[in-house]
N, C-alpha and C. Protein backbone atom coordinates (compact mmCIF):
# COMPACT_ATOMS: atom_id res chain seq x y z
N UNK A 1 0.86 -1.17 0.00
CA UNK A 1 0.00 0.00 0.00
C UNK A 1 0.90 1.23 0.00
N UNK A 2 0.49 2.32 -1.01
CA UNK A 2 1.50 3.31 -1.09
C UNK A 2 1.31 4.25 -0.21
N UNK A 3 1.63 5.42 0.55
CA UNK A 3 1.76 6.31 1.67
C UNK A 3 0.89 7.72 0.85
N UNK A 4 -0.27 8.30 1.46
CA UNK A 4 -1.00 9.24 0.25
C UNK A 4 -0.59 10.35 1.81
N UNK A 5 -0.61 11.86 1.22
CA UNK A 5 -0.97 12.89 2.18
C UNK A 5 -2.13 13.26 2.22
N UNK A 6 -2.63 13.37 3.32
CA UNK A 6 -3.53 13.82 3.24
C UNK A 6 -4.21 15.53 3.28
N UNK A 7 -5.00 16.51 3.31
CA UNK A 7 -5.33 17.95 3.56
C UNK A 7 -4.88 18.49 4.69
N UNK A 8 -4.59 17.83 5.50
CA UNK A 8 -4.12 18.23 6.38
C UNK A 8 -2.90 18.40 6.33
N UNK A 9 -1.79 18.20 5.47
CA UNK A 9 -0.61 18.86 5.24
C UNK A 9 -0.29 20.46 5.60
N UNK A 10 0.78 20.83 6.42
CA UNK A 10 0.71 21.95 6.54
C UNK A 10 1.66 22.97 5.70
N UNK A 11 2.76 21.94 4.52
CA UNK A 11 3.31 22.28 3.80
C UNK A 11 5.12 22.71 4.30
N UNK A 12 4.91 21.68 5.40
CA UNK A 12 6.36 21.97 6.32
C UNK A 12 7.25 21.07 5.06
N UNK A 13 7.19 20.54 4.54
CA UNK A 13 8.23 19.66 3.57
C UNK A 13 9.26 18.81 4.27
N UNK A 14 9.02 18.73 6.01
CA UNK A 14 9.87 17.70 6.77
C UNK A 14 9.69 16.21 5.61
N UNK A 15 9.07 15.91 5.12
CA UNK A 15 8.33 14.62 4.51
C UNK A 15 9.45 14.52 3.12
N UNK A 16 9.62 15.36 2.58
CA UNK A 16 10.10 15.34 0.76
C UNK A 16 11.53 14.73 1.34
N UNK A 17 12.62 15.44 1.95
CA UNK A 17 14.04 15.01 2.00
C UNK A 17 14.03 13.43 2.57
N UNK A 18 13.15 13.02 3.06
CA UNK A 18 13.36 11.57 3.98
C UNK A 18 12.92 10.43 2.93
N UNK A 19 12.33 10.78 1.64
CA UNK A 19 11.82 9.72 0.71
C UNK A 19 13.39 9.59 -0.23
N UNK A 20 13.42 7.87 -0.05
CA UNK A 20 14.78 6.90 -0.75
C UNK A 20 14.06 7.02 -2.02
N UNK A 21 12.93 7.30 -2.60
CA UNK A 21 12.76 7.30 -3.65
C UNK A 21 12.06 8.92 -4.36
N UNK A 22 12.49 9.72 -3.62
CA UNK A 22 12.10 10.91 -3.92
C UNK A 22 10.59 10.79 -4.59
N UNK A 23 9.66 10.60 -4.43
CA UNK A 23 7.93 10.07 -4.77
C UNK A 23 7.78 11.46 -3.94
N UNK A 24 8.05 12.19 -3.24
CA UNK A 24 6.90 13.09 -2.77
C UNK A 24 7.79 14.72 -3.27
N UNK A 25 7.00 15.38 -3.37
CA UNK A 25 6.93 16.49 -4.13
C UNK A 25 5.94 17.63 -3.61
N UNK A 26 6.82 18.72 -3.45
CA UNK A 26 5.76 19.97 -3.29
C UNK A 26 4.65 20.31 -4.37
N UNK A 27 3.51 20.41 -3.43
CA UNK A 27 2.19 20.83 -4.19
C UNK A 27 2.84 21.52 -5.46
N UNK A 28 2.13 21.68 -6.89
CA UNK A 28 1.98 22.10 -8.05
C UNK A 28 3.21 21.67 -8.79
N UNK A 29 4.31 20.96 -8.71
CA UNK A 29 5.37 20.77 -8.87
C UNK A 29 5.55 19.61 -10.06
N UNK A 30 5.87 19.60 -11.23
CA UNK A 30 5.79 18.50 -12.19
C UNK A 30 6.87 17.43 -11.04
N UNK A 31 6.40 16.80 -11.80
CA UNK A 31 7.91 15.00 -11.22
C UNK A 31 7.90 14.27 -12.37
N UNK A 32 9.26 13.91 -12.35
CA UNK A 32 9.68 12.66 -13.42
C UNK A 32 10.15 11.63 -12.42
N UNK A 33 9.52 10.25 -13.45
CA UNK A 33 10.01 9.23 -12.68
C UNK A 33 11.96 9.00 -12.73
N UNK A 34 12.06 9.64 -13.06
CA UNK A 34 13.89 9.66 -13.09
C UNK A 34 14.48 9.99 -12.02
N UNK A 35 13.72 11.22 -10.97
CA UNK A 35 13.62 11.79 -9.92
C UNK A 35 14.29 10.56 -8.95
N UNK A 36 15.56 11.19 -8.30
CA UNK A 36 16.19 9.96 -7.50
C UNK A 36 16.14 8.68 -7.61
N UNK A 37 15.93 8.56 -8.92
CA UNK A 37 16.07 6.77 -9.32
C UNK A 37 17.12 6.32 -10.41
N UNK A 38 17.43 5.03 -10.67
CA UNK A 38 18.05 4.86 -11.91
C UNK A 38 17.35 4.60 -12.88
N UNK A 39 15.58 5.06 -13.10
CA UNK A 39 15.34 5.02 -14.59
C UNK A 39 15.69 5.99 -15.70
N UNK A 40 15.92 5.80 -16.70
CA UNK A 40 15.77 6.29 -17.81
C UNK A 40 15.67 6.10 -19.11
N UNK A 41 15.42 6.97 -19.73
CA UNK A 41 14.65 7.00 -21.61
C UNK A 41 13.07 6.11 -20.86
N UNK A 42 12.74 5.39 -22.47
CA UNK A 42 11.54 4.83 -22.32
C UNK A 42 11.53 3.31 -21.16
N UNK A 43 10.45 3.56 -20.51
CA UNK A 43 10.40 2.83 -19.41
C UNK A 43 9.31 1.83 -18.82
N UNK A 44 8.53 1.11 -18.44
CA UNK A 44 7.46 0.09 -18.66
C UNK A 44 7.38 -0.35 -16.92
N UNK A 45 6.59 0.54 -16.41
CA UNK A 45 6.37 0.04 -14.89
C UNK A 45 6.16 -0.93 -14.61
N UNK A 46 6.64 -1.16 -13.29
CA UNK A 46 5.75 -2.93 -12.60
C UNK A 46 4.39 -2.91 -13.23
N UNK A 47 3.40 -1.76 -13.19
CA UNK A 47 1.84 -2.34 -13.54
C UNK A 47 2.15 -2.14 -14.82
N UNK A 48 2.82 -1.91 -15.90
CA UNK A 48 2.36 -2.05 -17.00
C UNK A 48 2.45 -0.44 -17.83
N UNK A 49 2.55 0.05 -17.24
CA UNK A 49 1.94 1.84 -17.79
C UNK A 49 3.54 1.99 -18.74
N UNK A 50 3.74 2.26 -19.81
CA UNK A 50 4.95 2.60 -20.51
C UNK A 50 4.69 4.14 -20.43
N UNK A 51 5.90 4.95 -19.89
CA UNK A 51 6.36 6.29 -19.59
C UNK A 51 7.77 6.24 -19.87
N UNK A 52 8.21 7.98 -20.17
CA UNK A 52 9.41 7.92 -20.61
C UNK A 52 9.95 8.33 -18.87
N UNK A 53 10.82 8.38 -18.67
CA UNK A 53 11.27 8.59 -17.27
C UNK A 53 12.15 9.93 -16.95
N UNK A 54 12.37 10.71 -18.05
CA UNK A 54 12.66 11.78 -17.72
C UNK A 54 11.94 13.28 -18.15
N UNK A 55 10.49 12.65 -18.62
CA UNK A 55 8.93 13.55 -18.81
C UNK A 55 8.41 14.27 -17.75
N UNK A 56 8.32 15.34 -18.05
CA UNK A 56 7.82 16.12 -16.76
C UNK A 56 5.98 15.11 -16.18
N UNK A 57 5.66 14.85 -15.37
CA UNK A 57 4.28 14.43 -15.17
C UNK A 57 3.87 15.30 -14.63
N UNK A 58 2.12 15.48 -14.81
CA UNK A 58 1.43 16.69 -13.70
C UNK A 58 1.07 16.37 -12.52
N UNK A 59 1.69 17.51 -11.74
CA UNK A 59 1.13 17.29 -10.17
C UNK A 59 0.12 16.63 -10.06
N UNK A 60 -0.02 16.17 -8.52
CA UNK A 60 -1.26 15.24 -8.02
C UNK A 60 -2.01 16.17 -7.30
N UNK A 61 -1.20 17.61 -6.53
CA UNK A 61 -2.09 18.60 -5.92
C UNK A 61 -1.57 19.19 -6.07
N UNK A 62 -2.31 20.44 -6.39
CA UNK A 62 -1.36 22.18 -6.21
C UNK A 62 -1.59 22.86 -5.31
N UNK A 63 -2.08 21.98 -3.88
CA UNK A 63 -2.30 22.79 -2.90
C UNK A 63 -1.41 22.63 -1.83
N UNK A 64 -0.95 20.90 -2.05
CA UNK A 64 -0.02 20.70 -0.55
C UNK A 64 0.72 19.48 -1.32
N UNK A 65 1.66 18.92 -0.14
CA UNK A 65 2.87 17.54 -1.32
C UNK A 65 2.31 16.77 -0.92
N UNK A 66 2.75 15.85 -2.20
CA UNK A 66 2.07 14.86 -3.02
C UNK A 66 3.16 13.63 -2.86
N UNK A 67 2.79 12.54 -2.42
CA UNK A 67 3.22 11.17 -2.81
C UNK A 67 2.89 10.63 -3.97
N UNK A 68 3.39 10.43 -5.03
CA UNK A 68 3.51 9.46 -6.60
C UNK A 68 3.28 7.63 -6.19
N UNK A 69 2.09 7.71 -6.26
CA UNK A 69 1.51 5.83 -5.50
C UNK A 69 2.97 5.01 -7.10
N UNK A 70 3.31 5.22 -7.90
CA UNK A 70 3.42 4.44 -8.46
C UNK A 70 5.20 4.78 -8.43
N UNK A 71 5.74 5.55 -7.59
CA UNK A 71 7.40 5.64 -6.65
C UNK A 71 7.34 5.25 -5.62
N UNK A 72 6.39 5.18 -4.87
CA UNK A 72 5.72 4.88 -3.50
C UNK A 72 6.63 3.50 -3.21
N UNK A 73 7.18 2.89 -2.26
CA UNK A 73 7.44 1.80 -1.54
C UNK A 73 7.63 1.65 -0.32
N UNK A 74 6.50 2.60 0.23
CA UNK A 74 6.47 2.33 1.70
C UNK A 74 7.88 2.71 2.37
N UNK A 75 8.93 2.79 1.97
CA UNK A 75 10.65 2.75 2.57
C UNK A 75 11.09 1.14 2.67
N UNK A 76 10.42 0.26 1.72
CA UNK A 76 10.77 -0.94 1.94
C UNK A 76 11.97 -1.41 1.02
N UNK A 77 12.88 -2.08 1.89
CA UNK A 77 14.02 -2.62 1.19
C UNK A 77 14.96 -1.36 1.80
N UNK A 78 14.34 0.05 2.53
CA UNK A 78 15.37 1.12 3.16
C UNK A 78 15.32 1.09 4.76
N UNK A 79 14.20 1.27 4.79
CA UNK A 79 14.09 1.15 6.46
C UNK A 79 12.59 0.74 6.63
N UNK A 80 12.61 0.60 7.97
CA UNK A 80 11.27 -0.26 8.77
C UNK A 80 9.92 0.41 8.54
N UNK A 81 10.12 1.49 8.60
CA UNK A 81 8.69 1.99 8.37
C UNK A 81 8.98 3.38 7.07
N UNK A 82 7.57 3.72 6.92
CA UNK A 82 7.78 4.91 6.08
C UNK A 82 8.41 6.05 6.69
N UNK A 83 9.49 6.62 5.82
CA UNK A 83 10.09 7.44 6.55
C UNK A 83 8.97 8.83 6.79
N UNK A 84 8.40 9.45 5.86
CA UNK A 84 7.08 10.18 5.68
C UNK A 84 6.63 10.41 6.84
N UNK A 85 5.98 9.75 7.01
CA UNK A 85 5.17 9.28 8.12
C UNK A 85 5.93 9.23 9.58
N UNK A 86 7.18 8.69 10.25
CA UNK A 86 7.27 9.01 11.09
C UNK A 86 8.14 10.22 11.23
N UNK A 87 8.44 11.30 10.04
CA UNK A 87 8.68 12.42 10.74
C UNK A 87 7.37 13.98 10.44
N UNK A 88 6.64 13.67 9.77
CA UNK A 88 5.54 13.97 9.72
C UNK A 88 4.89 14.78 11.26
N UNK A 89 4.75 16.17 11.06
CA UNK A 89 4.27 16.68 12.28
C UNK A 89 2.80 16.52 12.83
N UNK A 90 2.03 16.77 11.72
CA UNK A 90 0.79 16.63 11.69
C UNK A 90 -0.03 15.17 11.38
N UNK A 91 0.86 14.16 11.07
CA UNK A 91 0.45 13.11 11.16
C UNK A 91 -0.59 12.60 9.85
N UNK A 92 -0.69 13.51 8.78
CA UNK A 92 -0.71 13.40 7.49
C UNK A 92 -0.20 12.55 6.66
N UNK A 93 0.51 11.67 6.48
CA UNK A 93 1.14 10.51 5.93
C UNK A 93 0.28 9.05 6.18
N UNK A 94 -0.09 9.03 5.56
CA UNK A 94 -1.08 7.97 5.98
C UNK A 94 -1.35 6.34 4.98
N UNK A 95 -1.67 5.47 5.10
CA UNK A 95 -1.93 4.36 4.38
C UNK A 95 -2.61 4.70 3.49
N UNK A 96 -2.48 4.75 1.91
CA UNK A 96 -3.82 5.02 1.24
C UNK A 96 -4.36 3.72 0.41
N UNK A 97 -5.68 3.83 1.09
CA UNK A 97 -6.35 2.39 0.86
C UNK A 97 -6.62 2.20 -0.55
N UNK A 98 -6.29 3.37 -1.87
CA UNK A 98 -6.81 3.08 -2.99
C UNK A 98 -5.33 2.42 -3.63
N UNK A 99 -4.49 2.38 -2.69
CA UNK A 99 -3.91 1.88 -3.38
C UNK A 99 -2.74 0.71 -3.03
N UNK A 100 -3.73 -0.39 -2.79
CA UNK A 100 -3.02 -1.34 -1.47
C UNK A 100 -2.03 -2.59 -2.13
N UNK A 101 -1.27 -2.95 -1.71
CA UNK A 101 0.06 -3.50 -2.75
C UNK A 101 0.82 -4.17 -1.47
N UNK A 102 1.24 -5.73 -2.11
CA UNK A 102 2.18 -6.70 -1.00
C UNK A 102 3.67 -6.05 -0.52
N UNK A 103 3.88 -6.33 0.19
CA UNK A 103 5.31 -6.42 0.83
C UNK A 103 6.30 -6.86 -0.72
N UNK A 104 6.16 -8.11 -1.19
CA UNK A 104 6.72 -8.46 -2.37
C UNK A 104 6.48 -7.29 -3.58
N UNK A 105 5.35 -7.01 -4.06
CA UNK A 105 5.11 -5.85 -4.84
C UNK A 105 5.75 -4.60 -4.49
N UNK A 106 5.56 -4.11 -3.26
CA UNK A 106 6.63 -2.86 -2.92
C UNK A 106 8.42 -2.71 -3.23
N UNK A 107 8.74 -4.31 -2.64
CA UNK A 107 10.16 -4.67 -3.15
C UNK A 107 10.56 -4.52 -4.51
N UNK A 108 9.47 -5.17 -4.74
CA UNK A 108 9.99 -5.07 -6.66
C UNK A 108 9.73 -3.86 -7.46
N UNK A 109 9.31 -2.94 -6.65
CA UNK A 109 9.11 -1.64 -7.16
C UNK A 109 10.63 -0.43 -6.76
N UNK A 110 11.50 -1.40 -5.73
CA UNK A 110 12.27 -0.91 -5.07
C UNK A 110 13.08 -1.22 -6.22
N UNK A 111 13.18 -2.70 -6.01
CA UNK A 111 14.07 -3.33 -7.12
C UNK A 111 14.76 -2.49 -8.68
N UNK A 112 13.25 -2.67 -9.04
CA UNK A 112 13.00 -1.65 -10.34
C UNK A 112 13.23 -0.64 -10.46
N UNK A 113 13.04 0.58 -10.08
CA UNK A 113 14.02 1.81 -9.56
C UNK A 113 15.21 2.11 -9.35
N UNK A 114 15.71 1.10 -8.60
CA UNK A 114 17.20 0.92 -7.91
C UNK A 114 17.54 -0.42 -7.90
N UNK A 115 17.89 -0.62 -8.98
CA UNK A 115 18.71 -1.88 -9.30
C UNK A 115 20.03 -2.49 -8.93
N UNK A 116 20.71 -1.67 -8.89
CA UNK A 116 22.25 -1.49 -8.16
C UNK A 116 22.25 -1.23 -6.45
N UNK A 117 20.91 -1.36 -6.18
CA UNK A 117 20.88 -1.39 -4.34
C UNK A 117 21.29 -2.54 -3.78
């Protein structure tokens, strides 16, 4: 399951520097999946979606930061829990149920990203 913010963000950005996979991003902010990873050129996610990896994508909110469910790995394969989440002031980092995914699926999303880990 990937880590979503929720409205209650207060826009402190404690959350962005602690992600091994750089997935979270200040509100309105394009992201490429290249963003702290080793993908690049044309690229073919775990689910399937073919993206180039150094394409700007559009924000998920332009109001507060955003976790990318499909950079998302929980901090698995880095550390024990999401890093997000336990430095998170407001407690905004949260499980997001739309988008719930195994322990094995998170790994291989780690995998895939960071191959040379």
């Amino acid at each position: 399951m990937a880590i979503i913010i929720t409205e209650d963000c207060i826009n402190c950005g404690a959350c962005e520097t602690e992600c091994p996979n750089t997935a979270i991003y200040e509100g309105a902010d394009d992201w490429r999946f290249k963003d702290g990873t080793s993908l690049d050129g044309q690229i073919i996610l775990p689910n399937g979606k073919q993206v180039m990896a150094d394409e700007p994508q559009i924000p998920i909110s332009d109001e507060f930061y955003f976790i990318v469910p499909d950079k998302c790995t929980e901090c698995k394969g880095f550390h024990e829990e999401p890093q997000c989440a336990a430095v998170c002031p407001v407690d905004c980092c949260v499980p997001d149920k739309a988008n719930v995914e195994t322990e094995d699926v998170l790994l291989g999303k780690k995998r895939f990203m960071h191959p040379d880990d």
